[in-house]
C-alpha atoms as a PDB file:
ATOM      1  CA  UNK A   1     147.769 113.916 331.412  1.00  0.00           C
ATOM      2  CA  UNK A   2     147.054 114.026 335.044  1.00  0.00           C
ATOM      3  CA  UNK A   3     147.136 118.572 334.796  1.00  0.00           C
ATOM      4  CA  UNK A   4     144.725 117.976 332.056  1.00  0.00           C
ATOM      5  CA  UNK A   5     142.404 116.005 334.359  1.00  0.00           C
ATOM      6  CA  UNK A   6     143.012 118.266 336.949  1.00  0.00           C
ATOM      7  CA  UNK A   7     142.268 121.305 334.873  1.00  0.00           C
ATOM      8  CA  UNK A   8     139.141 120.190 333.327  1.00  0.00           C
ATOM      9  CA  UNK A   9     138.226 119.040 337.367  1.00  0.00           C
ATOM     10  CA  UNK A  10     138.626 122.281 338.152  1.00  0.00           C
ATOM     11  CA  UNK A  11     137.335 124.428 335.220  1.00  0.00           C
ATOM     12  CA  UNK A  12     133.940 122.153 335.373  1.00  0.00           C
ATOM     13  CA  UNK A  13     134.229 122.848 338.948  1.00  0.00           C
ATOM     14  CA  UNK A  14     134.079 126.789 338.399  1.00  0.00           C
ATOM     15  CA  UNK A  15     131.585 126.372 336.322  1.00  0.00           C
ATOM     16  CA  UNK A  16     129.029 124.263 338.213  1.00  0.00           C
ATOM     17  CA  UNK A  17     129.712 127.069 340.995  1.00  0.00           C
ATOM     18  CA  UNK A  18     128.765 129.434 338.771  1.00  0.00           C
ATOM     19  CA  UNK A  19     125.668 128.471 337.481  1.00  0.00           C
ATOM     20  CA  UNK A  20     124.412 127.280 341.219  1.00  0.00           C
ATOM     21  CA  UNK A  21     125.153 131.180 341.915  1.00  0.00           C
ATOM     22  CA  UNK A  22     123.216 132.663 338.995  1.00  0.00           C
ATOM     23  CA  UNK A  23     119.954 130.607 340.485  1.00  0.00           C
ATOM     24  CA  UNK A  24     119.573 133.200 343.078  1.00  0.00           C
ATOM     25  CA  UNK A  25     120.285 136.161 341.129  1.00  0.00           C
ATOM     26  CA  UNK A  26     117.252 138.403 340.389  1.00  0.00           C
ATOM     27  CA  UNK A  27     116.157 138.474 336.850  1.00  0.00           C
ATOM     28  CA  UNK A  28     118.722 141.152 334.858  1.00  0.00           C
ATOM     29  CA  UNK A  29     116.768 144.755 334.091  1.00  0.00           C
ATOM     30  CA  UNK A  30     116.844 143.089 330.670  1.00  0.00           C
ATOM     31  CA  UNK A  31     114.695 139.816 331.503  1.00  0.00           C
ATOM     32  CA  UNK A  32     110.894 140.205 332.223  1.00  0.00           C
ATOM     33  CA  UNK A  33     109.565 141.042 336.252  1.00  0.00           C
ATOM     34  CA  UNK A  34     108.040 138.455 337.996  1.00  0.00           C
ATOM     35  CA  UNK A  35     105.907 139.006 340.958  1.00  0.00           C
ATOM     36  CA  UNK A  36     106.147 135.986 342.750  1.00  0.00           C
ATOM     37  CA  UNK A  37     109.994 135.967 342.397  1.00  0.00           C
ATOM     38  CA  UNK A  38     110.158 139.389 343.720  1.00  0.00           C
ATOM     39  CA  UNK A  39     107.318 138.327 346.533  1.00  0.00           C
ATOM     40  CA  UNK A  40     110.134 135.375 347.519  1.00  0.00           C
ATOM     41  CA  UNK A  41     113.277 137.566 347.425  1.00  0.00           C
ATOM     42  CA  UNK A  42     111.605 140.486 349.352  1.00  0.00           C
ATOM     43  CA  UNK A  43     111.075 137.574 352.081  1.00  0.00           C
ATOM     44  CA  UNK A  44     114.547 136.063 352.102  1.00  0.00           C
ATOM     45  CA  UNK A  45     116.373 139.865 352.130  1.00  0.00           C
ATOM     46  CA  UNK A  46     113.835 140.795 355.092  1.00  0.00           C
ATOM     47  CA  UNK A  47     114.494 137.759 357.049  1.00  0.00           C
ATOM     48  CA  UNK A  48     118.211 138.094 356.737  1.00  0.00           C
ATOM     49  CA  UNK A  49     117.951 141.602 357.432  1.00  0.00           C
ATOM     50  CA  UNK A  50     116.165 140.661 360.754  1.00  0.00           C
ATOM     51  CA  UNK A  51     118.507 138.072 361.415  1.00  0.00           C
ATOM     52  CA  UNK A  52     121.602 140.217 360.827  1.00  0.00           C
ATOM     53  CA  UNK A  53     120.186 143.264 362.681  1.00  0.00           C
ATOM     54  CA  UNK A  54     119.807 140.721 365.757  1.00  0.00           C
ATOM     55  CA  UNK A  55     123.760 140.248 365.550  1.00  0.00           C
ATOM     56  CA  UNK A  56     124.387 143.797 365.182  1.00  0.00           C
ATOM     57  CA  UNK A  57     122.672 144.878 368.359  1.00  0.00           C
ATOM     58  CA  UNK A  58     124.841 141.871 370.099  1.00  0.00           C
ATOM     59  CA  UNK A  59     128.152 142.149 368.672  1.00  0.00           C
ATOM     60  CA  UNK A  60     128.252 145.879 367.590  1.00  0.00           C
ATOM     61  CA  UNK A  61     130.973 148.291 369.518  1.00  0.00           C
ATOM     62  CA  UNK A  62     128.824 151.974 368.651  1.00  0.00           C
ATOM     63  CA  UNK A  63     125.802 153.155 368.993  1.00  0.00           C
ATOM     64  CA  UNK A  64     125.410 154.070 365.875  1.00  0.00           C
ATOM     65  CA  UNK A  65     125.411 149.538 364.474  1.00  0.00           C
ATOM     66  CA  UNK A  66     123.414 148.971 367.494  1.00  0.00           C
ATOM     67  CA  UNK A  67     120.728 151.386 366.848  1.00  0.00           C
ATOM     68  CA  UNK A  68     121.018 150.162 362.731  1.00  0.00           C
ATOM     69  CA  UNK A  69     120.191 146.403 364.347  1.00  0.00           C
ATOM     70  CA  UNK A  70     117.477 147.469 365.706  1.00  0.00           C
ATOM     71  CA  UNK A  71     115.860 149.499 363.672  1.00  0.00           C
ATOM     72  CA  UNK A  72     116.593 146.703 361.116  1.00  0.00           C
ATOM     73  CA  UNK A  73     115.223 144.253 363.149  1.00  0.00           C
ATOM     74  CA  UNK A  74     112.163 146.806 364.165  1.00  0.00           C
ATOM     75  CA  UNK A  75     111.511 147.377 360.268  1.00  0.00           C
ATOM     76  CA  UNK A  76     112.034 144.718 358.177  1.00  0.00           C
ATOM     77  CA  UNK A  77     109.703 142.222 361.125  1.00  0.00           C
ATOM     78  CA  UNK A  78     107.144 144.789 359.978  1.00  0.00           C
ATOM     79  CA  UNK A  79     107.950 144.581 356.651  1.00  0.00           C
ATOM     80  CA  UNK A  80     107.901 140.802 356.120  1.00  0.00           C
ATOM     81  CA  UNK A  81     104.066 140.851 358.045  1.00  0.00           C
ATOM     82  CA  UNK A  82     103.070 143.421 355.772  1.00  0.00           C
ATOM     83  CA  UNK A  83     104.153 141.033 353.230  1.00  0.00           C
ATOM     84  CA  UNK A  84     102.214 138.057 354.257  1.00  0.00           C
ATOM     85  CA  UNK A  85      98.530 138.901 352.576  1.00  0.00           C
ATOM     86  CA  UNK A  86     100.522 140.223 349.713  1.00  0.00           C
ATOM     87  CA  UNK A  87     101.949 136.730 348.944  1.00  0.00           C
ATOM     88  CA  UNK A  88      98.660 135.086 349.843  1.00  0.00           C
ATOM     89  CA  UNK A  89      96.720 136.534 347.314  1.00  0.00           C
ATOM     90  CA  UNK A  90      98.768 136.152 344.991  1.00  0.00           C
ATOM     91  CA  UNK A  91      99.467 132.262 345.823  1.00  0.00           C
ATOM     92  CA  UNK A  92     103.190 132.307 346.603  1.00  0.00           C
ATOM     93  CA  UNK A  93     104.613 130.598 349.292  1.00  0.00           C
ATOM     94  CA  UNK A  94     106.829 132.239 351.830  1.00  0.00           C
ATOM     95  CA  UNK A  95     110.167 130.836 352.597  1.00  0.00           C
ATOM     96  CA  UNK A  96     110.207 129.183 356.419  1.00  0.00           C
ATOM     97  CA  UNK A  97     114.199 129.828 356.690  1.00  0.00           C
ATOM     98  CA  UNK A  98     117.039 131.470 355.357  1.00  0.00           C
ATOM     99  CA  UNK A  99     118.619 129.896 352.512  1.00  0.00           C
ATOM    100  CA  UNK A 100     122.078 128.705 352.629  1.00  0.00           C
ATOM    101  CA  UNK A 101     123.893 131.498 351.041  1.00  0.00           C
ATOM    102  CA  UNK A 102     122.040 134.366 353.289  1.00  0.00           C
ATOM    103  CA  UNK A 103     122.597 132.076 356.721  1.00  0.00           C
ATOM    104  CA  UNK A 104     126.224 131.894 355.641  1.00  0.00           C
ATOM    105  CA  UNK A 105     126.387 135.860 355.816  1.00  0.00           C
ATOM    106  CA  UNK A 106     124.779 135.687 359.184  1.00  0.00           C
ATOM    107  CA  UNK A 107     126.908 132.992 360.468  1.00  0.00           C
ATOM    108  CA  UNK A 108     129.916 135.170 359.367  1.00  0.00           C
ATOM    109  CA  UNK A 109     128.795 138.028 361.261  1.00  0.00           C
ATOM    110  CA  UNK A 110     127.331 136.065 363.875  1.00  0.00           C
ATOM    111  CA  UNK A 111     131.085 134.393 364.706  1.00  0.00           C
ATOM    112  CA  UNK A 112     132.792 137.935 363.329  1.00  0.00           C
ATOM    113  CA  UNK A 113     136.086 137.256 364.894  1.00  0.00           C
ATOM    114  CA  UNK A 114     137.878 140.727 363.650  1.00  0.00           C
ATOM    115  CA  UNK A 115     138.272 144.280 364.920  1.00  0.00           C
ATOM    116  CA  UNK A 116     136.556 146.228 362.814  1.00  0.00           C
ATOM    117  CA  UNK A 117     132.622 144.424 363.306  1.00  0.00           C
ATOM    118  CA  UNK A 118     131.068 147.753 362.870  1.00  0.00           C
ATOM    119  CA  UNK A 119     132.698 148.762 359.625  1.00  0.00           C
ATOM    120  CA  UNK A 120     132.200 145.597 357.571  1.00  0.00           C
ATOM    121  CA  UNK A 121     128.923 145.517 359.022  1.00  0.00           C
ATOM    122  CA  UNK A 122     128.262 148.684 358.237  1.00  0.00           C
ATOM    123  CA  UNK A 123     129.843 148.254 354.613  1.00  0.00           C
ATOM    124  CA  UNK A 124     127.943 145.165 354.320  1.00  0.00           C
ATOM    125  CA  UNK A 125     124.592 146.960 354.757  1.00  0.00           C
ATOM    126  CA  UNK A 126     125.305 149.872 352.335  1.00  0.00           C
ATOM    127  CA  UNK A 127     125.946 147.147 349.355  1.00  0.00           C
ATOM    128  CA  UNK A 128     122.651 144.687 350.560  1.00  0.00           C
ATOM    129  CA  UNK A 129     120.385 148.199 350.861  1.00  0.00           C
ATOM    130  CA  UNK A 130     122.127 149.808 347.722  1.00  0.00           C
ATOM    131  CA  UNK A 131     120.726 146.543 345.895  1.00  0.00           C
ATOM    132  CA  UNK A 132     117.481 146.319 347.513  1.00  0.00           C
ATOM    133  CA  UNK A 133     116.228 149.684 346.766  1.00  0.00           C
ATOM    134  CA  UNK A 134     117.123 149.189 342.999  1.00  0.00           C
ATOM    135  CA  UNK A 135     115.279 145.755 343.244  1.00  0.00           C
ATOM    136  CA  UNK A 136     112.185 147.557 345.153  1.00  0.00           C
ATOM    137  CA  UNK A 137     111.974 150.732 342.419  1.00  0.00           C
ATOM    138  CA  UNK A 138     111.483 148.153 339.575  1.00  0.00           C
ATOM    139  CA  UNK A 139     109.031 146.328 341.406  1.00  0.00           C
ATOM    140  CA  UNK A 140     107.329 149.451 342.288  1.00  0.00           C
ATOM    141  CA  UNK A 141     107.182 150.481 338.664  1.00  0.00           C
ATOM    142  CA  UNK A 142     106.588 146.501 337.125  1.00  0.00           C
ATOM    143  CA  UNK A 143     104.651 144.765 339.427  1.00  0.00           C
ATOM    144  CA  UNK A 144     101.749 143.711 337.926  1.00  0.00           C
ATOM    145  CA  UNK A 145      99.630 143.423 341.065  1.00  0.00           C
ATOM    146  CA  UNK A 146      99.044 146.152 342.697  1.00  0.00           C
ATOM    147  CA  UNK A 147      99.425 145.477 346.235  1.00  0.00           C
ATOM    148  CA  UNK A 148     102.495 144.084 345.625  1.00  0.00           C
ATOM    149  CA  UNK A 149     103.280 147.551 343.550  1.00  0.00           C
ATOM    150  CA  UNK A 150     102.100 149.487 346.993  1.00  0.00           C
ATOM    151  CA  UNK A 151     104.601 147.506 349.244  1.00  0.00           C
ATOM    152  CA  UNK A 152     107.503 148.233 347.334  1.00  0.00           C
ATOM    153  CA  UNK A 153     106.594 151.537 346.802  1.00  0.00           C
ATOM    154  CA  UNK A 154     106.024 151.835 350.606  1.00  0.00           C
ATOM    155  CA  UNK A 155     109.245 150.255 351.470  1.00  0.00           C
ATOM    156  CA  UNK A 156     111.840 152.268 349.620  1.00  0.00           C
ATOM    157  CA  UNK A 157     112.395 155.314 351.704  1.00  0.00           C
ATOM    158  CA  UNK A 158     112.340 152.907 355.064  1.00  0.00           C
ATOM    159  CA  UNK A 159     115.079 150.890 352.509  1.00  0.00           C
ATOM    160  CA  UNK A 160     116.847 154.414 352.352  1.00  0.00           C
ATOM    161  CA  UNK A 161     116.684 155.566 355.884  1.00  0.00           C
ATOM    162  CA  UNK A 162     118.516 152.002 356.598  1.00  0.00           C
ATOM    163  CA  UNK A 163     120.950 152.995 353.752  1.00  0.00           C
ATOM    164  CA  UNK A 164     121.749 156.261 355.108  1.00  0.00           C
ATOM    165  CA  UNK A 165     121.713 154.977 358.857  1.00  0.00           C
ATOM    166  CA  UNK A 166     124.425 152.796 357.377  1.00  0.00           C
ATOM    167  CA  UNK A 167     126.456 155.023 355.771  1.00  0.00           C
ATOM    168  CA  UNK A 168     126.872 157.281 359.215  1.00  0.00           C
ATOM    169  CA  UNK A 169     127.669 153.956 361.185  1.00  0.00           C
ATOM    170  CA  UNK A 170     131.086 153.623 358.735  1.00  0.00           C
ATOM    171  CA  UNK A 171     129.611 152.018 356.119  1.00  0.00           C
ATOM    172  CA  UNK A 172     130.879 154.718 353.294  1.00  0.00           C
ATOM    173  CA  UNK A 173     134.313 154.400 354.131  1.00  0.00           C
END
């Protein structure tokens, strides 16, 4: 009786994690764009860009991460003021701070205790940029405002340039 409970513990568990998870998922190609979520997610990705790119120039061994911090750091800044009016106009507030699960991946690079820093970093950039610029294209082609339209479409060869900057740095191994 007691595995039973346990199971069930567990299973409900899973499942709880799950669905906490899928909250911060952006909407399936298959489920309608929304602006404002888009407007919200662009925010949180730039700040933890930002954030990340700040580690990168400290704890990176190569040139090659160091330079990708900064220029992260360098573009996505810009990118989140550019941002700004775009959210105001259309009403939607801006996060303040990162969320839990994006300062988790900060912390984790931030206290990186392995010996390849530059690689998973690296790696770790490919997949979040790889994501991004599919998230950006359907914006730029669904947005309904068109400001918002113009940003993405404005910000997915600088989203490239970081995913090919990543790539060199060891991120395609």
């Amino acid at each position: 009786m007691r595995k039973m409970k346990l199971l069930a513990a567990v299973a409900l568990f899973a499942v709880v994690i799950g669905a906490r998870a899928d909250e911060k998922k952006p909407a399936p190609p298959d489920q309608p764009f929304d602006d404002a979520t888009f407007v919200r997610m662009a925010a949180m990705g730039g700040m933890h860009e930002v954030e990340l790119g700040k580690v990168a120039q400290n704890k990176g061994k190569s040139d090659a991460v160091k330079k990708l911090g900064e220029t992260l750091v360098k573009d996505h800044t810009k990118a989140n003021e550019d941002l700004k009016p775009v959210a105001k106009a259309l009403n939607v507030e801006l996060p303040a701070k990162l969320d839990e699960k994006h300062q988790k991946e900060v912390d984790m690079f931030a206290n990186y205790k392995g010996e390849n820093f530059d690689q998973d970093f690296a790696k770790h950039q490919v997949a979040d940029h790889e994501k991004d610029i599919a998230m950006f294209t359907r914006a730029s082609k669904e947005a309904k405002n068109k400001d918002l339209k113009d940003f993405a479409t404005k910000s997915i060869p600088v989203l490239q340039s970081h995913l090919e900057m990543a790539k060199k740095a060891g991120g395609d191994k």
